[in-house]
C-alpha atoms as a PDB file:
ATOM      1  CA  UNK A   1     -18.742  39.014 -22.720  1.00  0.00           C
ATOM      2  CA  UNK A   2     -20.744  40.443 -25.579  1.00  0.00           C
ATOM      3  CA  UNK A   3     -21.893  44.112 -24.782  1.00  0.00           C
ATOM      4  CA  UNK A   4     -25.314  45.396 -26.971  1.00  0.00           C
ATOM      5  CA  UNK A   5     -25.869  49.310 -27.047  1.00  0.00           C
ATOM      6  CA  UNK A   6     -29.454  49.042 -28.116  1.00  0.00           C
ATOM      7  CA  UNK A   7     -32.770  48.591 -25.441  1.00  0.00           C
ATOM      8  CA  UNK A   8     -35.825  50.104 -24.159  1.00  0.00           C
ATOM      9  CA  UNK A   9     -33.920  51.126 -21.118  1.00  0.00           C
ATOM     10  CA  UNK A  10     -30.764  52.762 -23.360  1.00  0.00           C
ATOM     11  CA  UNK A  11     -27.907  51.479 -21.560  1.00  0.00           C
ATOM     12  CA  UNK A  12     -25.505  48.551 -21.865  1.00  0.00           C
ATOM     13  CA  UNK A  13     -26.678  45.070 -21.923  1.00  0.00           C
ATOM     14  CA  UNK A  14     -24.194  42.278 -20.697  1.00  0.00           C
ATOM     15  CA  UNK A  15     -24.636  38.745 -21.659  1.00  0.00           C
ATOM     16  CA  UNK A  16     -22.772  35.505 -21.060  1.00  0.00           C
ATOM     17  CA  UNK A  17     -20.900  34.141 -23.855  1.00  0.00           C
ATOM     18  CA  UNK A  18     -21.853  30.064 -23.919  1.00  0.00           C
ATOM     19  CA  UNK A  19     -20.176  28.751 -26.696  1.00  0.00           C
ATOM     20  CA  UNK A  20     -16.398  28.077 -24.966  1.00  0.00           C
ATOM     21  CA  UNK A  21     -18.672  26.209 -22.475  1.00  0.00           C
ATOM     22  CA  UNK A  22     -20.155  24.664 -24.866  1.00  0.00           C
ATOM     23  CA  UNK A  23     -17.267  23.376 -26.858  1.00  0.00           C
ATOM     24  CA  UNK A  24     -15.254  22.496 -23.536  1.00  0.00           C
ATOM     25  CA  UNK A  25     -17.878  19.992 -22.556  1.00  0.00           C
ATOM     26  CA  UNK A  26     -18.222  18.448 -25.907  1.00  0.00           C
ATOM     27  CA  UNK A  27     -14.695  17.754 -25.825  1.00  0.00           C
ATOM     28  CA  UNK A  28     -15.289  16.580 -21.789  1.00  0.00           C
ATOM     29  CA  UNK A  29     -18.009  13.918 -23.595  1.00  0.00           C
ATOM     30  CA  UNK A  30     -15.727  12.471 -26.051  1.00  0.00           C
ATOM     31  CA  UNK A  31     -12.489  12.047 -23.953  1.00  0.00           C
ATOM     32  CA  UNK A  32     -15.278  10.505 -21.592  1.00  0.00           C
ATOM     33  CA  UNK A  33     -16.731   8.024 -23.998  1.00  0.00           C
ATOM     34  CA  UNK A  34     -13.107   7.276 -25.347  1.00  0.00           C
ATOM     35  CA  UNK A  35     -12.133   6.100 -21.950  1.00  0.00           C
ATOM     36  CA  UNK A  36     -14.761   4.447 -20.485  1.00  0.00           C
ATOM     37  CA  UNK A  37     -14.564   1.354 -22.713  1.00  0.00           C
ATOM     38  CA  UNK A  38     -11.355   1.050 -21.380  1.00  0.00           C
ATOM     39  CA  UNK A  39     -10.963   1.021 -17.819  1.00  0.00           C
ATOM     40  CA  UNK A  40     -13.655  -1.851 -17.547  1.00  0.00           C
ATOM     41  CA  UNK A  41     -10.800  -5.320 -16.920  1.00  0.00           C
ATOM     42  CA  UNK A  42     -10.830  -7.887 -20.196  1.00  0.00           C
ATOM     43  CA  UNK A  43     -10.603 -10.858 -17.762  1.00  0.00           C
ATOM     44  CA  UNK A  44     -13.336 -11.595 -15.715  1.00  0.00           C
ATOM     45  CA  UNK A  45     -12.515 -12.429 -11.981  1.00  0.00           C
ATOM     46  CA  UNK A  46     -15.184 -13.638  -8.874  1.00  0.00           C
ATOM     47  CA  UNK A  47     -12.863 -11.429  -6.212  1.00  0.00           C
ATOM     48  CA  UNK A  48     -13.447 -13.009  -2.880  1.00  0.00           C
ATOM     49  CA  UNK A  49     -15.005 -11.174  -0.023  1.00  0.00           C
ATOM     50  CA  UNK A  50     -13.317 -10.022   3.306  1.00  0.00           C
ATOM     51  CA  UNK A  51     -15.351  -9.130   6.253  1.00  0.00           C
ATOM     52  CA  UNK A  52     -13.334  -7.414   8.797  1.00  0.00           C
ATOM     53  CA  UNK A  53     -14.678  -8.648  12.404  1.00  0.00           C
ATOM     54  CA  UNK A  54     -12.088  -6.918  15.015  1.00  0.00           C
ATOM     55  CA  UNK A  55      -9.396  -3.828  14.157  1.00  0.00           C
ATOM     56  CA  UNK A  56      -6.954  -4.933  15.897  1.00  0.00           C
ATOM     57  CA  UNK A  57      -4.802  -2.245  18.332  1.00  0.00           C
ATOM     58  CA  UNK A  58      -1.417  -1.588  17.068  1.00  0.00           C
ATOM     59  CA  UNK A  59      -0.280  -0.144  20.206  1.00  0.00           C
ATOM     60  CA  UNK A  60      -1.378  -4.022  22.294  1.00  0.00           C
ATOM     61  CA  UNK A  61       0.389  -5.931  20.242  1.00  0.00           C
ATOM     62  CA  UNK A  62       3.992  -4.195  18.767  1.00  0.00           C
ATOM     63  CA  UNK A  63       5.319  -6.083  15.828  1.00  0.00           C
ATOM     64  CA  UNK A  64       8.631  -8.464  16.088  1.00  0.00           C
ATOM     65  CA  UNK A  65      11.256  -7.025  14.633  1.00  0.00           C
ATOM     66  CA  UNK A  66      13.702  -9.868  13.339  1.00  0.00           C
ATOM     67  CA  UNK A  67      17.035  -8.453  12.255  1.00  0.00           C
ATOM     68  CA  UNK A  68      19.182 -10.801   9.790  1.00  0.00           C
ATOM     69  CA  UNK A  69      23.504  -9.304   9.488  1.00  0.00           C
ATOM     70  CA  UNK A  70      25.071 -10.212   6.956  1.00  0.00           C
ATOM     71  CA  UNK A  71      27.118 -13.381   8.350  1.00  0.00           C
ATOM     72  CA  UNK A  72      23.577 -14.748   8.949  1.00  0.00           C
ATOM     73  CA  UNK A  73      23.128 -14.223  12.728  1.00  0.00           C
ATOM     74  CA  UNK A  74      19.600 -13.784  13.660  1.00  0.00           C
ATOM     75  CA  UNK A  75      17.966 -10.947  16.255  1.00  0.00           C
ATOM     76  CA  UNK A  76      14.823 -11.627  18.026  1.00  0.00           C
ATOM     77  CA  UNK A  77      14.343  -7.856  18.990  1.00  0.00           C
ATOM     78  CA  UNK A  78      17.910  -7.020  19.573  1.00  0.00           C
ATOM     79  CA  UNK A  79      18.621 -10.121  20.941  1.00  0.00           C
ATOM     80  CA  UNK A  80      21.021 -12.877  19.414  1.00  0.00           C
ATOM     81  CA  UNK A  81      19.518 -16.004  19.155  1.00  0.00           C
ATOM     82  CA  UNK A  82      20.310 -19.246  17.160  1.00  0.00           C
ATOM     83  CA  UNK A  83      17.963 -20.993  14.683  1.00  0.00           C
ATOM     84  CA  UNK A  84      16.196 -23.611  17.025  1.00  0.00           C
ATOM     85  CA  UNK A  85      15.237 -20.911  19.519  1.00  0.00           C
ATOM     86  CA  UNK A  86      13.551 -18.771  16.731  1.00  0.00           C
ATOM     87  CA  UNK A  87      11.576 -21.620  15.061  1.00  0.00           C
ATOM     88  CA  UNK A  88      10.317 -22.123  18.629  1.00  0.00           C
ATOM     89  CA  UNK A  89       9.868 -18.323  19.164  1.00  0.00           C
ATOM     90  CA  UNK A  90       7.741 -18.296  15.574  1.00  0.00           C
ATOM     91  CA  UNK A  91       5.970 -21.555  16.309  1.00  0.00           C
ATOM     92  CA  UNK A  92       4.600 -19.403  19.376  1.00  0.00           C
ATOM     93  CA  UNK A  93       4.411 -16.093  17.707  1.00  0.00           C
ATOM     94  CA  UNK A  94       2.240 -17.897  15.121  1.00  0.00           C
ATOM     95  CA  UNK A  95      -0.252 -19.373  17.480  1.00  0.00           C
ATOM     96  CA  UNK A  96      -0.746 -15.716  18.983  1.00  0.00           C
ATOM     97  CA  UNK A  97      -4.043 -14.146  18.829  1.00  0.00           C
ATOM     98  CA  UNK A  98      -4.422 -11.705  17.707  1.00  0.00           C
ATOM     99  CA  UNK A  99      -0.860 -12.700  15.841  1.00  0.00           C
ATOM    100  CA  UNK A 100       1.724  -9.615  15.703  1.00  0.00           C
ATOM    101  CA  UNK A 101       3.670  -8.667  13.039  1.00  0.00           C
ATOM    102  CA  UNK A 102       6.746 -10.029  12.028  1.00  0.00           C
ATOM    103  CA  UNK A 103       9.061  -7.349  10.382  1.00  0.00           C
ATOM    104  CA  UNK A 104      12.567  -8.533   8.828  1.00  0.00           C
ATOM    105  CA  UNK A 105      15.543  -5.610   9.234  1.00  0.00           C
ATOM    106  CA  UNK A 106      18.368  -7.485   7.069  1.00  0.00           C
ATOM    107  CA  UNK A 107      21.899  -6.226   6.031  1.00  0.00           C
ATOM    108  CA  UNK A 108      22.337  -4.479   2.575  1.00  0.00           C
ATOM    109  CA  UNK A 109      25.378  -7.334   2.288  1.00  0.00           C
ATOM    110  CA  UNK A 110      23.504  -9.945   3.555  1.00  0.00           C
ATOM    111  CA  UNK A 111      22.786 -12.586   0.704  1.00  0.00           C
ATOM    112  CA  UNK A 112      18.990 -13.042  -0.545  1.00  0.00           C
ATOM    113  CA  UNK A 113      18.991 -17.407   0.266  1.00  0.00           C
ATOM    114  CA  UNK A 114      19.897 -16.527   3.925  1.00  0.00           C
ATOM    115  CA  UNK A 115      16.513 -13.598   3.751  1.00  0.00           C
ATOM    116  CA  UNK A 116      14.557 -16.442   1.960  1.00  0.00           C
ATOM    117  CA  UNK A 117      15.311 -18.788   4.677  1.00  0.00           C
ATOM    118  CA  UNK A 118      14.095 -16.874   7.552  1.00  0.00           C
ATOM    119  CA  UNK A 119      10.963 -15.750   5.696  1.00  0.00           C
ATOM    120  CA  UNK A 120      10.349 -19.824   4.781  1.00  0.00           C
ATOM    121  CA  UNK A 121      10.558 -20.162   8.278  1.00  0.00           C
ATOM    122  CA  UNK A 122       8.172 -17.414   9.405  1.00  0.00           C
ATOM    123  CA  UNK A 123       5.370 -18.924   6.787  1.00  0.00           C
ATOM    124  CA  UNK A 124       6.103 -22.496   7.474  1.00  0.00           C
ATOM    125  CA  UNK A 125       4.812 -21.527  11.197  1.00  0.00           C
ATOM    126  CA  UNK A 126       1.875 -19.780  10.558  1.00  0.00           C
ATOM    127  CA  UNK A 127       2.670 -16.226  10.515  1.00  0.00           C
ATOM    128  CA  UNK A 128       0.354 -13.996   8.140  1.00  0.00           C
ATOM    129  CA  UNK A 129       2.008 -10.468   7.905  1.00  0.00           C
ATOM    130  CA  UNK A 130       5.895 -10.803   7.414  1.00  0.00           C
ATOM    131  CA  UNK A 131       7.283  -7.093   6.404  1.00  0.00           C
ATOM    132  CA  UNK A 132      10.468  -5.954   5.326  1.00  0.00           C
ATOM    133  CA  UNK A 133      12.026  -2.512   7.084  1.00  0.00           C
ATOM    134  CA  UNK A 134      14.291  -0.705   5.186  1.00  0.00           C
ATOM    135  CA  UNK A 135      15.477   2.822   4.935  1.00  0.00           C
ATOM    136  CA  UNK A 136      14.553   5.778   2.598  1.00  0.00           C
ATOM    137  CA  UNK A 137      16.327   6.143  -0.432  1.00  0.00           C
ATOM    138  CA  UNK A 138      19.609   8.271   0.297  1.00  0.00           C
ATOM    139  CA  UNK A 139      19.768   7.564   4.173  1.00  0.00           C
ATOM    140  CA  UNK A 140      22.457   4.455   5.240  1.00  0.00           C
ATOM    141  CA  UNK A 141      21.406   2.341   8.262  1.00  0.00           C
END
């Protein structure tokens, strides 16, 4: 703030100092017109639309949780089942409208062709929104 002893009315005179403002917004401009070449994408890409018709309830239609141990048994919402009762159970869970969500719980042991498997299955019978539940980093099941 620059101060100025001089006046008709003989006292102090404040006044605003412009020049850091100044110099902060040229450097604002360049970093600006640096950047802005580069965020536009090199490859150009006709993105499809979406047009969302109905939100669906979460609370009407609670996902199915699918649980996968590590010898390979299957759980259909804590319930043991074998594998020609849950193709049947996705077949149906697939023709659902609106169609829940099917979320996989598997074993830290269990091996990754067994997981592959059951989420084959859950795509080869129609179901959109497979998930995968695990726990936070730190916490054990």
């Amino acid at each position: 703030m620059g101060m100025s002893a001089g006046g008709d009315s003989g006292g102090p005179m404040a006044t605003i100092n412009v020049t850091p403002l100044v110099d902060v917004m040229l450097v604002l401009l360049i970093i600006f017109m640096i950047t802005t070449p580069l965020m536009r994408h090199k490859i150009p890409v006709k993105l499809p639309n979406a047009i969302l018709r109905k939100v669906p309830d979460p609370l009407s239609h609670p996902p199915v949780t699918v649980t996968v141990k590590a010898d390979g048994s299957i759980y259909w919402n804590d319930d043991l089942i074998d594998s020609s009762l849950f193709d049947s159970k996705l077949y149906t869970t697939g023709q659902q409208e609106p169609q829940p969500e099917v979320d996989i719980r598997a074993d830290k042991n269990t091996h990754y062709s067994i997981i592959w498997k059951v989420v084959k299955a859950c795509t080869a019978n129609g179901i959109q929104k497979v998930g995968f539940i695990s726990a936070p980093k730190g916490q054990g099941n």
